[in-house]
Protein backbone atom coordinates (compact mmCIF):
# COMPACT_ATOMS: atom_id res chain seq x y z
CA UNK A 1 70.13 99.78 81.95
CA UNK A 2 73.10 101.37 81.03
CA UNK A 3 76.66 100.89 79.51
CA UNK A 4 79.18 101.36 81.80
CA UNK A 5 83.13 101.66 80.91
CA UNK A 6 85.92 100.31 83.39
CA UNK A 7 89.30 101.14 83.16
CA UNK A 8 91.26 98.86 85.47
CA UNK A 9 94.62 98.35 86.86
CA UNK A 10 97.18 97.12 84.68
CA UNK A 11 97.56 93.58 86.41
CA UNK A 12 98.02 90.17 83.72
CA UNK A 13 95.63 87.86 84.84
CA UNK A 14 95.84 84.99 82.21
CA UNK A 15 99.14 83.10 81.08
CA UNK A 16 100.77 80.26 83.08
CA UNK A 17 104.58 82.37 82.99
CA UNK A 18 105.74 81.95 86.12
CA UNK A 19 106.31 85.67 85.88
CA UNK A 20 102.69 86.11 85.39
CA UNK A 21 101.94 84.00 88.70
CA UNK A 22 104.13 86.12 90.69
CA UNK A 23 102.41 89.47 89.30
CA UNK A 24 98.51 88.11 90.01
CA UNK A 25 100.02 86.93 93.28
CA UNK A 26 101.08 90.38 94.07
CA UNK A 27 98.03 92.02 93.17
CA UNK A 28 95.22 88.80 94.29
CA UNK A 29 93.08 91.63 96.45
CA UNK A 30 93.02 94.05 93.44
CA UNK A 31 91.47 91.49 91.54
CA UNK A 32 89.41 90.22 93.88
CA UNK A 33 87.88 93.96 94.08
CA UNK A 34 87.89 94.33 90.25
CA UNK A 35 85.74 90.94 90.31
CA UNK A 36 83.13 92.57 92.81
CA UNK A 37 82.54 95.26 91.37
CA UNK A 38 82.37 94.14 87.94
CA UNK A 39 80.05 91.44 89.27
CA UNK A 40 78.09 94.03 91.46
CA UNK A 41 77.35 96.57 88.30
CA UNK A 42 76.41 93.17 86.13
CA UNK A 43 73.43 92.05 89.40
CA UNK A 44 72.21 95.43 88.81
CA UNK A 45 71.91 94.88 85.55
CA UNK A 46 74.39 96.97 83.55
CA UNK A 47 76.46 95.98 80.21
CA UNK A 48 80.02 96.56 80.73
CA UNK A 49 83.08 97.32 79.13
CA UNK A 50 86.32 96.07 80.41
CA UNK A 51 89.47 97.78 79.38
CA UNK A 52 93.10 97.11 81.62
CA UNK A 53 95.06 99.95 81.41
CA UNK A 54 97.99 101.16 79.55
CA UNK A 55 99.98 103.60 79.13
CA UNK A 56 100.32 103.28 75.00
CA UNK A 57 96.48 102.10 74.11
CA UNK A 58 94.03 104.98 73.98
CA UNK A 59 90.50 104.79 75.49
CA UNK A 60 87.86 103.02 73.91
CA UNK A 61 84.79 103.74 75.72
CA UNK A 62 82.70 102.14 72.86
CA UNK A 63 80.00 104.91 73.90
CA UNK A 64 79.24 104.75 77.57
CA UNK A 65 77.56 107.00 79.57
CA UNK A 66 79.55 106.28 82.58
CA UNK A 67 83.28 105.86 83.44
CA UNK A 68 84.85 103.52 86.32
CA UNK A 69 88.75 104.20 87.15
CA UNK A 70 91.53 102.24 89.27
CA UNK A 71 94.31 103.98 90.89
CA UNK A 72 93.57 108.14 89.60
CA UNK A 73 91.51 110.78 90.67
CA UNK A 74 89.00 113.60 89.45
CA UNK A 75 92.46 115.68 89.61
CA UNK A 76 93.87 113.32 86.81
CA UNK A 77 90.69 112.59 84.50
CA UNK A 78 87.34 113.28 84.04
CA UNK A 79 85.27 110.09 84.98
CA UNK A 80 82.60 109.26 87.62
CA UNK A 81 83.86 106.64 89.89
CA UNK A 82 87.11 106.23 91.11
CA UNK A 83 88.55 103.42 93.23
CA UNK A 84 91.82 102.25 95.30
CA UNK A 85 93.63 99.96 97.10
CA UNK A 86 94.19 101.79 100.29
CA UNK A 87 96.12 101.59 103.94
CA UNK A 88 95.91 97.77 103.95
CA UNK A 89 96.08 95.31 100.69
CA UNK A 90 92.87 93.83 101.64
CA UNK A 91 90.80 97.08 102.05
CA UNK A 92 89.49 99.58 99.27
CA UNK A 93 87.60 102.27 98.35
CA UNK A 94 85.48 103.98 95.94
CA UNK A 95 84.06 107.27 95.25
CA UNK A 96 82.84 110.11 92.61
CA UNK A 97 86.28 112.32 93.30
CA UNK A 98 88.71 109.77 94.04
CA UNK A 99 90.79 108.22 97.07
CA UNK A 100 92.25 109.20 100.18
CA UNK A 101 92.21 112.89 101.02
CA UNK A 102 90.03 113.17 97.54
CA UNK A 103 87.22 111.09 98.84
CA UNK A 104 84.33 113.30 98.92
CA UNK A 105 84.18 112.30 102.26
CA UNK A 106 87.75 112.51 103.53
CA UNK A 107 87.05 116.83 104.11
CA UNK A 108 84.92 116.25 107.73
CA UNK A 109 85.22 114.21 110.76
CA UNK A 110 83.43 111.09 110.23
CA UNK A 111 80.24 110.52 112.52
CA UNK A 112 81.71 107.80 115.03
CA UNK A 113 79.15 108.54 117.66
CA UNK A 114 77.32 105.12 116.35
CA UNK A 115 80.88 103.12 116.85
CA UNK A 116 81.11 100.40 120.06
CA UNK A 117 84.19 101.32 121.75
CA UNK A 118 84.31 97.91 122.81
CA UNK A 119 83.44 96.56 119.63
CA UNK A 120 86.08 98.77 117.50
CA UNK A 121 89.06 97.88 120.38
CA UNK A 122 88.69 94.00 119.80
CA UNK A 123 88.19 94.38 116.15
CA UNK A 124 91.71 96.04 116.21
CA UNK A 125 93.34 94.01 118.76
CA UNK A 126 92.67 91.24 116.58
CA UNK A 127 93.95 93.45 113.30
CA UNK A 128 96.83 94.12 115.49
CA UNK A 129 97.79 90.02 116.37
CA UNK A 130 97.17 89.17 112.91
CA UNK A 131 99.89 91.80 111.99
CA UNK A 132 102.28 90.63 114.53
CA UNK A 133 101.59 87.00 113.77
CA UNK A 134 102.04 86.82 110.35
CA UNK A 135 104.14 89.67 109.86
CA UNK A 136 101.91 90.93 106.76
CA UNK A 137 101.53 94.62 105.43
CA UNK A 138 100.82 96.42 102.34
CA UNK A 139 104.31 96.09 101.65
CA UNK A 140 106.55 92.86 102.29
CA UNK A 141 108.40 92.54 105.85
CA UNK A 142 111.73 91.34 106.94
CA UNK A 143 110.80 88.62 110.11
CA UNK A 144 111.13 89.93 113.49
CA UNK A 145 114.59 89.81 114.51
CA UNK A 146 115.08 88.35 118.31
CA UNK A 147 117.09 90.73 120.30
CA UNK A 148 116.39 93.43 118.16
CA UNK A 149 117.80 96.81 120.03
CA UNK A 150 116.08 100.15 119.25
CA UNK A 151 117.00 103.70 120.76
CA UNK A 152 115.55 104.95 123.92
CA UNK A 153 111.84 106.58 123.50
CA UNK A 154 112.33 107.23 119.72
CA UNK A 155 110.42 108.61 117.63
CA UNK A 156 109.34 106.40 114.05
CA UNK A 157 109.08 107.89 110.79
CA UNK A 158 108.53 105.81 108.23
CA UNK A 159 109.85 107.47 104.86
CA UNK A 160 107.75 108.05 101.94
CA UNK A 161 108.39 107.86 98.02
CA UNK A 162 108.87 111.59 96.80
CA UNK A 163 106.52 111.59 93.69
CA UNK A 164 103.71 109.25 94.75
CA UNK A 165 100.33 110.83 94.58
CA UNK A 166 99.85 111.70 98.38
CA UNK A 167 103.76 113.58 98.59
CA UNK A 168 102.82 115.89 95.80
CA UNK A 169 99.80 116.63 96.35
CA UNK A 170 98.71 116.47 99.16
CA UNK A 171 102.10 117.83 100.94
CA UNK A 172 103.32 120.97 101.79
CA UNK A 173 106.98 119.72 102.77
CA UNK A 174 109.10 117.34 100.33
CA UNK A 175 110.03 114.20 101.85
CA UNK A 176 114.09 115.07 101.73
CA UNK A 177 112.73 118.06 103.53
CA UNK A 178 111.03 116.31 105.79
CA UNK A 179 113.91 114.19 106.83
CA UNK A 180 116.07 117.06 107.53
CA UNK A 181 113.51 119.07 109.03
CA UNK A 182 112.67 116.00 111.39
CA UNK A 183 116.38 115.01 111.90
CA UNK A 184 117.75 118.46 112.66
CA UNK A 185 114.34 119.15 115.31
CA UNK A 186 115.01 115.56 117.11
CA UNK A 187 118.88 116.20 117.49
CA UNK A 188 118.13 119.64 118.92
CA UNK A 189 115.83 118.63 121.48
CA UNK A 190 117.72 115.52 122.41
CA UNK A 191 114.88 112.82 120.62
CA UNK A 192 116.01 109.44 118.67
CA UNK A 193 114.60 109.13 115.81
CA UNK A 194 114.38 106.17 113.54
CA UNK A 195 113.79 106.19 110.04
CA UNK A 196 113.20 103.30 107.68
CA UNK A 197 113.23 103.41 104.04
CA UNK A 198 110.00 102.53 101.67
CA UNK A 199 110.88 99.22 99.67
CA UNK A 200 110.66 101.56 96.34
CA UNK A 201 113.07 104.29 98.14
CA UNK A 202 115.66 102.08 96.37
CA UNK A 203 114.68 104.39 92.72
CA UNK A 204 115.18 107.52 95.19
CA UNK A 205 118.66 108.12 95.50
CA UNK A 206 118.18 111.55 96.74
CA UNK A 207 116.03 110.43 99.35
CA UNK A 208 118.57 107.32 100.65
CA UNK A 209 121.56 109.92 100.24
CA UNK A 210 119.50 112.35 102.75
CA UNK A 211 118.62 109.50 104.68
CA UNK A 212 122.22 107.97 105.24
CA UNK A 213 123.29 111.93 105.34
CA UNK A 214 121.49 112.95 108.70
CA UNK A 215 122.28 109.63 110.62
CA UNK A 216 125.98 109.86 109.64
CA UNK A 217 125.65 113.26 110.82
CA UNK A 218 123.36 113.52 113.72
CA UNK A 219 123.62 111.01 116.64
CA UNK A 220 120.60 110.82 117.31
CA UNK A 221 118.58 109.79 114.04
CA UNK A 222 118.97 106.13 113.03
CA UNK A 223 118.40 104.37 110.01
CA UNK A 224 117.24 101.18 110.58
CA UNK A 225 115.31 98.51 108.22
CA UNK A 226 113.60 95.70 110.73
CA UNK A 227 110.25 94.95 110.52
CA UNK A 228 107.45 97.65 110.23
CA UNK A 229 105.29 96.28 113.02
CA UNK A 230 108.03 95.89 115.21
CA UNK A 231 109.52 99.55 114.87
CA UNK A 232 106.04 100.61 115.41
CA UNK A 233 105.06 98.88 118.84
CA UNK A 234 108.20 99.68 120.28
CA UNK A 235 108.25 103.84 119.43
CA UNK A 236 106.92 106.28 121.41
CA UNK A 237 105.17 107.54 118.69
CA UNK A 238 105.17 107.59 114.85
CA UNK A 239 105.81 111.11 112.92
CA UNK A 240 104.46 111.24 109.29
CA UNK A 241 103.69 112.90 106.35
CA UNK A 242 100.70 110.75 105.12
CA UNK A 243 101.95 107.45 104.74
CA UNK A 244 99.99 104.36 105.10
CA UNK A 245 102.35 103.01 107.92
CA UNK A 246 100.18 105.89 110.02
CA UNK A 247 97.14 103.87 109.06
CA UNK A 248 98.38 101.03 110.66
CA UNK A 249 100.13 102.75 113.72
CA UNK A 250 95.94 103.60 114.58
CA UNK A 251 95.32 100.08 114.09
CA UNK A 252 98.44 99.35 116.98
CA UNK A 253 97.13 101.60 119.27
CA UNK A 254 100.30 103.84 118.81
CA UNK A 255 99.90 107.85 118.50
CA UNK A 256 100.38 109.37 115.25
CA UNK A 257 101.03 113.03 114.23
CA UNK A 258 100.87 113.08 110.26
CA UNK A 259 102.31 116.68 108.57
CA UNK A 260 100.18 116.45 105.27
CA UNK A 261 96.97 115.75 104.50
CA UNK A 262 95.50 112.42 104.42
CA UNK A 263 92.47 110.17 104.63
CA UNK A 264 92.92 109.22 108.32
CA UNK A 265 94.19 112.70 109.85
CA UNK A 266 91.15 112.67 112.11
CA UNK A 267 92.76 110.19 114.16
CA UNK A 268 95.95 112.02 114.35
CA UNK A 269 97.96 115.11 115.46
CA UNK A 270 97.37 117.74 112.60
CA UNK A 271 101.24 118.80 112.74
CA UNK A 272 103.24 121.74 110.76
CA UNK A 273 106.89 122.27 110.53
CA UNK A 274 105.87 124.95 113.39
CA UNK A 275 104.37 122.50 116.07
CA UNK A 276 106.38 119.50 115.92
CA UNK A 277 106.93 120.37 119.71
CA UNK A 278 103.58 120.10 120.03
CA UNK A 279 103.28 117.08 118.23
CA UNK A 280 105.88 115.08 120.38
CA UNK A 281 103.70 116.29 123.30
CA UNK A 282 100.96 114.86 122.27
CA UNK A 283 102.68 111.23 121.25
CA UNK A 284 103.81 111.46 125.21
CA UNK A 285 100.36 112.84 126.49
CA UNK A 286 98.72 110.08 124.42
CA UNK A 287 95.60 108.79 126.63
CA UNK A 288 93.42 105.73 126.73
CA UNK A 289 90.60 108.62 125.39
CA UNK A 290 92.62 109.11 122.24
CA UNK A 291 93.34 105.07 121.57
CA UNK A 292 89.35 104.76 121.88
CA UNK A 293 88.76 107.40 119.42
CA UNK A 294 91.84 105.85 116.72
CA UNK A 295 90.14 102.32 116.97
CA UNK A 296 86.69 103.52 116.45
CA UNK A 297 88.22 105.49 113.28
CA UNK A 298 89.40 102.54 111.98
CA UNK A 299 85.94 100.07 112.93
CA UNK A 300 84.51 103.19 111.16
CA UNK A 301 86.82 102.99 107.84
CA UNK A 302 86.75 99.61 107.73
CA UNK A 303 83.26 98.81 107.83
CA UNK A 304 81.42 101.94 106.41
CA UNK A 305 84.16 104.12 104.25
CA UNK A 306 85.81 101.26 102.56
CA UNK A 307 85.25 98.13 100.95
CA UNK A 308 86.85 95.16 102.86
CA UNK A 309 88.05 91.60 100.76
CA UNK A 310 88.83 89.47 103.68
CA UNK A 311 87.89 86.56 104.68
CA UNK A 312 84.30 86.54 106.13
CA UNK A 313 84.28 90.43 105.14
CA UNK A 314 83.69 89.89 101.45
CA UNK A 315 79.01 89.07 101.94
CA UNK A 316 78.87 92.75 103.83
CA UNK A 317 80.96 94.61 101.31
CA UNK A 318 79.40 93.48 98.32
CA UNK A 319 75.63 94.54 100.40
CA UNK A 320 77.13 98.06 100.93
CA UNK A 321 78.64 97.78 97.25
CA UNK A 322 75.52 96.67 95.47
CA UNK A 323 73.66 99.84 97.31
CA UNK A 324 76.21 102.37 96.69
CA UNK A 325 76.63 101.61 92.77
CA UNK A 326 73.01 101.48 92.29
CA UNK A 327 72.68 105.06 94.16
CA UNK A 328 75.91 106.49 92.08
CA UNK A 329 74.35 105.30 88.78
CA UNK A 330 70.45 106.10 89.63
CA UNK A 331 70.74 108.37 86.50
CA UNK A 332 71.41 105.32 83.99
CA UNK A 333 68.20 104.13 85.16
CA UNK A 334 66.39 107.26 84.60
CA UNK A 335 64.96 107.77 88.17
CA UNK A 336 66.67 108.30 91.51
CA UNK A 337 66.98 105.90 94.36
CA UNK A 338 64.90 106.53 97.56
């Protein structure tokens, strides 16, 4: 069998700091993924070497012939697996070119033709109470505020960080841009719009001073910080670039129209800076049709393009696991997999 190297994410997991406990809480389902695969790669019989990453300690391969990363692409390094965290803390992926609209398989519309519409509308419906019920997300939530008021028939957009991974590459606007762009077009046409800041907006002060900006100067964009799940049930629609709030507007039922490219724009309104007419059109046009097709996107995702952690998930993943790392390293063994 052969040696394989993994370079994982840079996550403590030993030490009783209470500092320590807060950062292995943070990251549990990152872990919990590092676990099966490492245990996955060791059933099939490969040696393994483990190496967390960091910034200031080189590589040490110690001579294998294949390479396992967390959290970069084929874009960053050269390596033969890549994997990620995606859309929901619970739900990754993995893949020889990387993650999101780098999966190999991110380029085409995925077959769905095999998905139960009935089937893929309950599994979300229950994604969807679970949300509302506990509040949860990839990133933490204020509670649901009773009373809460939001403009009439707004429009959501959920802001992005400027230099993540998906805004630079994977853009063609910038998200101050963006903001403008979206904040000028919804004032024009006589359209709320609500944006709320990412958590880590907070180390974008360009982004927070545009932000703050265009509702100080437009009346009809709002900047408002209540909970994501909320501000998503109760828009008209959700405008994005690629964010992974869009992911979960698909799981809500909700119509999305995303601006860049992304992992889950076959679900959505493909939108430029030159059809954002046409996108609002299509949030208000949005048909029962078009829910069927998001929810059996995400059934798809879910249970055959990603890797899912959750509770009574976790026996299925590691069967689709176990088959996909044998296939990916066939050539360790020295003979392909039928």
């Amino acid at each position: 069998m052969g040696l394989i190297y993994i370079n994982r994410m840079q996550i403590e997991r030993t030490g009783a700091e209470a500092a320590d406990v807060a950062r292995i809480g943070a990251h549990r389902e990152w872990l919990a993924f590092e676990d099966l695969l490492i245990d996955c790669l060791r059933e099939l019989g490969h040696e393994l070497v483990l190496q967390t990453y960091h910034p200031d300690i080189p590589e040490d391969r110690e001579g294998a012939e294949f390479a396992i990363y967390a959290h970069v692409t084929r874009r960053d390094l050269e390596g033969d697996l890549f994997y990620k965290q995606m859309h929901l803390r619970e739900l990754f992926t993995i893949d020889r070119l990387g993650w999101g609209a780098d999966h190999s398989a991110s380029g085409r519309m995925p077959d769905l033709s095999h998905i139960d519409s009935v089937a893929a509308r309950d599994f979300c419906l229950e994604l969807r109470e679970s949300f509302i019920a506990t509040g949860r997300s990839k990133h933490p939530q204020p509670p649901v505020a009773s009373g809460t008021r939001y403009p009439e028939g707004y429009v959501f957009v959920p802001v992005q960080r400027p230099n993540d991974y998906v805004s630079v590459h994977h853009s063609g606007i910038g998200v101050p841009d963006f903001i403008r762009m979206i904040s000028a077009w919804g004032n024009s046409v006589g359209r709320n719009i609500v944006f709320k800041l990412h958590p880590d907006n907070r180390f974008d002060p360009e982004v927070i001073a545009v932000a703050r900006e265009c509702a100080s100067q437009y009346e009809r964009v709002h900047l408002m910080d209540g909970n994501i799940h909320d501000l998503v049930a109760n828009a008209a629609g959700i405008f994005t670039i690629n964010s992974g709030v869009g992911f979960e507007s698909l799981i809500h039922g909700r119509p999305v129209a995303t601006f860049g490219n992304c992992d889950y724009r076959w679900a959505t309104f493909n939108a430029t800076p030159g059809t954002i007419d046409a996108a609002l059109k299509y949030l208000l046009d949005f048909s029962d049709a078009d829910r069927d097709h998001q929810w059996r996107f995400i059934y798809h995702y879910w249970h055959h393009h990603g890797y899912s952690i959750a509770p009574g998930y976790l026996d299925q993943s590691r069967g689709r696991l176990l088959k996909y790392l044998e296939e990916a390293t066939a050539a360790l063994h020295g003979h392909e997999v039928s």
